[in-house]
C-alpha atoms as a PDB file:
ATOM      1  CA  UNK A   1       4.802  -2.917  26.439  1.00  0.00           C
ATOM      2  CA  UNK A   2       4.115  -4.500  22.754  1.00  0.00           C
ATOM      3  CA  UNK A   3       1.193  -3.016  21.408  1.00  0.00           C
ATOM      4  CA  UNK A   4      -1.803  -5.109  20.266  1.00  0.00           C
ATOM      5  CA  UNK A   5      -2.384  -6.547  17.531  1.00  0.00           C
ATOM      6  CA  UNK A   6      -4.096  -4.608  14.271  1.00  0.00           C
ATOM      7  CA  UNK A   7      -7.700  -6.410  14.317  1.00  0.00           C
ATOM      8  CA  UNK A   8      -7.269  -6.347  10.423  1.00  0.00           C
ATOM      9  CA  UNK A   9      -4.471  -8.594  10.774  1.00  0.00           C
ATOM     10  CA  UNK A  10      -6.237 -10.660  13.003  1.00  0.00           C
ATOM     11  CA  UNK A  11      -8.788 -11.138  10.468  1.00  0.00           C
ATOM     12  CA  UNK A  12      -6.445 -11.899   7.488  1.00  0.00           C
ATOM     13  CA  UNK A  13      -4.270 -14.508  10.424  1.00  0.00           C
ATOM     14  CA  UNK A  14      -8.204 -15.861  11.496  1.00  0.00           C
ATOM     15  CA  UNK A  15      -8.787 -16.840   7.645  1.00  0.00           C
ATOM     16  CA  UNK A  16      -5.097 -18.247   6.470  1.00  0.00           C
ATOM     17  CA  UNK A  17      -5.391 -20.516   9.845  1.00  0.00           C
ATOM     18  CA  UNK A  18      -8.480 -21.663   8.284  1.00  0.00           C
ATOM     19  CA  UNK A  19      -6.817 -22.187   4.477  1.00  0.00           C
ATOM     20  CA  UNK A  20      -4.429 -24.041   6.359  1.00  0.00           C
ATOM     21  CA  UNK A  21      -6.969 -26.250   8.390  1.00  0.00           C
ATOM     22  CA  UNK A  22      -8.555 -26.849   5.072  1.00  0.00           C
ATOM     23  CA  UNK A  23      -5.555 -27.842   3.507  1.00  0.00           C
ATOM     24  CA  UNK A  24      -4.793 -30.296   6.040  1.00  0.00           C
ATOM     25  CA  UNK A  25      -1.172 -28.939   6.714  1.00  0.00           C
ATOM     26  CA  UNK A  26       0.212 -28.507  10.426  1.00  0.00           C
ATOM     27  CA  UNK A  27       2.245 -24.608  10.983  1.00  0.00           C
ATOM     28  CA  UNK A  28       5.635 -26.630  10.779  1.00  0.00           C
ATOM     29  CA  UNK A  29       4.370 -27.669   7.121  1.00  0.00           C
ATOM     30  CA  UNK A  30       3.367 -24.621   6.020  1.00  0.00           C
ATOM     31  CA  UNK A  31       6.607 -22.844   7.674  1.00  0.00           C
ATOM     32  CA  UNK A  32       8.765 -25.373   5.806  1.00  0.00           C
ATOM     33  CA  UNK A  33       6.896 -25.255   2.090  1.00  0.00           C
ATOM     34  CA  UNK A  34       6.951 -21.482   2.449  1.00  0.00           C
ATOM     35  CA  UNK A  35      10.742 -20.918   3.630  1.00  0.00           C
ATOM     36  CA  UNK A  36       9.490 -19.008   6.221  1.00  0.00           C
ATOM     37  CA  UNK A  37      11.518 -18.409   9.659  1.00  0.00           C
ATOM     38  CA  UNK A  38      10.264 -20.713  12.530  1.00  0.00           C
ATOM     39  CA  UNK A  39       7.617 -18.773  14.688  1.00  0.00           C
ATOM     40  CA  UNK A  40       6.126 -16.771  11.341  1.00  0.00           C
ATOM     41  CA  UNK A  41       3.224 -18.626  10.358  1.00  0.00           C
ATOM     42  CA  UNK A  42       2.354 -18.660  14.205  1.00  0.00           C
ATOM     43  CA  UNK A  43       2.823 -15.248  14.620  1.00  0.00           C
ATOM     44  CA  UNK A  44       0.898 -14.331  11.570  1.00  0.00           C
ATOM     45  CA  UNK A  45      -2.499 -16.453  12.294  1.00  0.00           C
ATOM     46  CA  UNK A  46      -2.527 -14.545  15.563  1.00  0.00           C
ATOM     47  CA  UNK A  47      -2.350 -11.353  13.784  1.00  0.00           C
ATOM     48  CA  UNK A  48       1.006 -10.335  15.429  1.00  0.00           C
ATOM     49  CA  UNK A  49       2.601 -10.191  12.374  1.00  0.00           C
ATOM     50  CA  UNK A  50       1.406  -7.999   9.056  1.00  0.00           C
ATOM     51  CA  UNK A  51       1.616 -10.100   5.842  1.00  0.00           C
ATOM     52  CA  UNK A  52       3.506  -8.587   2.850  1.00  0.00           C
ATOM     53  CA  UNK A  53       1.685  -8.988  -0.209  1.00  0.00           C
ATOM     54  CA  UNK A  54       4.253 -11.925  -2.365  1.00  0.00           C
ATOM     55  CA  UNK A  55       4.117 -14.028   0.529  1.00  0.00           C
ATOM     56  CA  UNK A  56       0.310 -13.897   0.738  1.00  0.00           C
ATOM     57  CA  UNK A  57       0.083 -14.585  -2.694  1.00  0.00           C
ATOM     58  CA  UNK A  58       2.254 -17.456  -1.995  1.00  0.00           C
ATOM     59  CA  UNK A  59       0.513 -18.566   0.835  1.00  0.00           C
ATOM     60  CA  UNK A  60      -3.094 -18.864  -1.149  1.00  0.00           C
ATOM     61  CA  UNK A  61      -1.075 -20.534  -3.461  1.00  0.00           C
ATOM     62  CA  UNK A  62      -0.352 -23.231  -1.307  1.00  0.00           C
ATOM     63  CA  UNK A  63      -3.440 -23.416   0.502  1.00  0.00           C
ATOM     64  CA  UNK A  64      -5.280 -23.528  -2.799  1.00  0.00           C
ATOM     65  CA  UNK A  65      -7.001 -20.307  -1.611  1.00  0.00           C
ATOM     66  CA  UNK A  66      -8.574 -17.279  -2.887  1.00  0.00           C
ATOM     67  CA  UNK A  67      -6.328 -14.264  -2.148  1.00  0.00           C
ATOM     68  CA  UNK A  68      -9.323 -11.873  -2.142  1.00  0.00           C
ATOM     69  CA  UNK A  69     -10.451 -13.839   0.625  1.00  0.00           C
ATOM     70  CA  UNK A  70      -7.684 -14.158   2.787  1.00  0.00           C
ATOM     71  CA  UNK A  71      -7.234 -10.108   2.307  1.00  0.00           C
ATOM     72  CA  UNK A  72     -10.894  -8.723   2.401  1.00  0.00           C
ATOM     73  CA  UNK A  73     -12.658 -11.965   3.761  1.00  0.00           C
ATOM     74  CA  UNK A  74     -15.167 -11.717   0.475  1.00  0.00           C
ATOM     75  CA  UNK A  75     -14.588 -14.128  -2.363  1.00  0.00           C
ATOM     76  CA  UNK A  76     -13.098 -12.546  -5.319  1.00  0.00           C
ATOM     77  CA  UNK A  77     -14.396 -13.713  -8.696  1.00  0.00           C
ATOM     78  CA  UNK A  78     -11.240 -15.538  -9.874  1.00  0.00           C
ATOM     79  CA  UNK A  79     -12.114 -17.394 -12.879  1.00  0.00           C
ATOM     80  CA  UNK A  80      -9.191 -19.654 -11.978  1.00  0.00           C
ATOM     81  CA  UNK A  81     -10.539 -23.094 -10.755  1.00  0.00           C
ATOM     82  CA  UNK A  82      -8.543 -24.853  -8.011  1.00  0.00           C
ATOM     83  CA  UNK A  83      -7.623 -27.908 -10.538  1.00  0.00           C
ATOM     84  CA  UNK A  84      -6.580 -24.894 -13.055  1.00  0.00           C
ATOM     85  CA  UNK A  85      -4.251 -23.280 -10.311  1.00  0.00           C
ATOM     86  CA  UNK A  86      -3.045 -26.845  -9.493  1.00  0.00           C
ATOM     87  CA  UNK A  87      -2.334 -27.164 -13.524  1.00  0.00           C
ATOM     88  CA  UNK A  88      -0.279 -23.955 -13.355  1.00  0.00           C
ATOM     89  CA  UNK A  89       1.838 -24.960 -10.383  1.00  0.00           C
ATOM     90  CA  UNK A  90       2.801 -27.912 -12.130  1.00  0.00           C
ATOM     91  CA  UNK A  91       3.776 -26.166 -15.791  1.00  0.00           C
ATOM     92  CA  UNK A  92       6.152 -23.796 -13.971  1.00  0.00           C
ATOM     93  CA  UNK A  93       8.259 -25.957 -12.646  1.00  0.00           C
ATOM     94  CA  UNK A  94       9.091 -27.080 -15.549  1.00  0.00           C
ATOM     95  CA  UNK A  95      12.169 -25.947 -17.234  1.00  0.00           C
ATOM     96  CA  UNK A  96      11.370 -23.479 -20.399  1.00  0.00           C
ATOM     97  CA  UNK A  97      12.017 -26.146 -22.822  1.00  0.00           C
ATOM     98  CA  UNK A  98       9.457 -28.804 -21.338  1.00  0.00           C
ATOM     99  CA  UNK A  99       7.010 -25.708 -20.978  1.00  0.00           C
ATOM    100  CA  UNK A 100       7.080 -24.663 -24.823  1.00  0.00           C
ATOM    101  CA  UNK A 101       6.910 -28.279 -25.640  1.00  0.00           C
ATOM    102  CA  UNK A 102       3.513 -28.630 -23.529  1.00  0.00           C
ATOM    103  CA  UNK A 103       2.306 -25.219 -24.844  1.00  0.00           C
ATOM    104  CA  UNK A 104       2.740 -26.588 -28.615  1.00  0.00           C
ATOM    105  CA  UNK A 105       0.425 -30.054 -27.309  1.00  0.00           C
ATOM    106  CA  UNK A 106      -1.625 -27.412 -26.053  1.00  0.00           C
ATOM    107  CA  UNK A 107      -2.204 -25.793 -29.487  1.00  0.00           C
ATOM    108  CA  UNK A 108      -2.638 -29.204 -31.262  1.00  0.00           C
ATOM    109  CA  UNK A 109      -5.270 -30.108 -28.764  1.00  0.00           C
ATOM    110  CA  UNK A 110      -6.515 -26.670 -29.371  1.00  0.00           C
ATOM    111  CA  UNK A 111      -7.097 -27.459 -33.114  1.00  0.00           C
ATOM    112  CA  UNK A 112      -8.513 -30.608 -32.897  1.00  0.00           C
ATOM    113  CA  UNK A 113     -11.282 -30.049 -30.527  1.00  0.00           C
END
């Protein structure tokens, strides 16, 4: 007989179903962008399945969600704005030239302001 589900991870599962609502994404989406096996993001909104600490930081990321939240269900006071985070998703896949080249506009604009 499976034993039930740890009501902690039901509250973590409750709050990522709701990053994902709010994201507009469907379970096969999210599965997919996060190279997850089929049946784990299911499995982990129910609170079935315990969430390892990278892929929850991987899942805010993609839900454009605050990982305090998802783990403690209080906001965290991440100074990072959701246009910032999108900003920083953008620079790293980049290859390291491109990024030191952007860093170096950064600077300039830096200066000037």
């Amino acid at each position: 007989m499976p034993k039930p589900p740890n009501p902690d991870d039901c509250a973590v599962g409750r709050r990522i179903y709701a990053a994902r609502k709010r994201k507009g994404m469907s379970q096969d989406e999210a599965t997919r962008a996060l190279a997850l096996p089929s049946g784990t993001m299911s499995r982990i909104e129910r609170g079935v399945r315990s969430v390892p600490a990278p892929l929850l930081g991987r899942i805010a990321d993609l839900f454009d969600a605050d990982l305090s939240y998802l783990v403690t269900g209080i906001a965290g006071r991440s100074e990072i704005t959701p246009a910032e985070r999108n900003l920083i998703r953008r620079v790293r896949k980049l290859s390291p030239e491109r990024q030191i080249s952007l860093y170096r506009v950064s600077e300039t604009m830096e200066v000037r302001a």
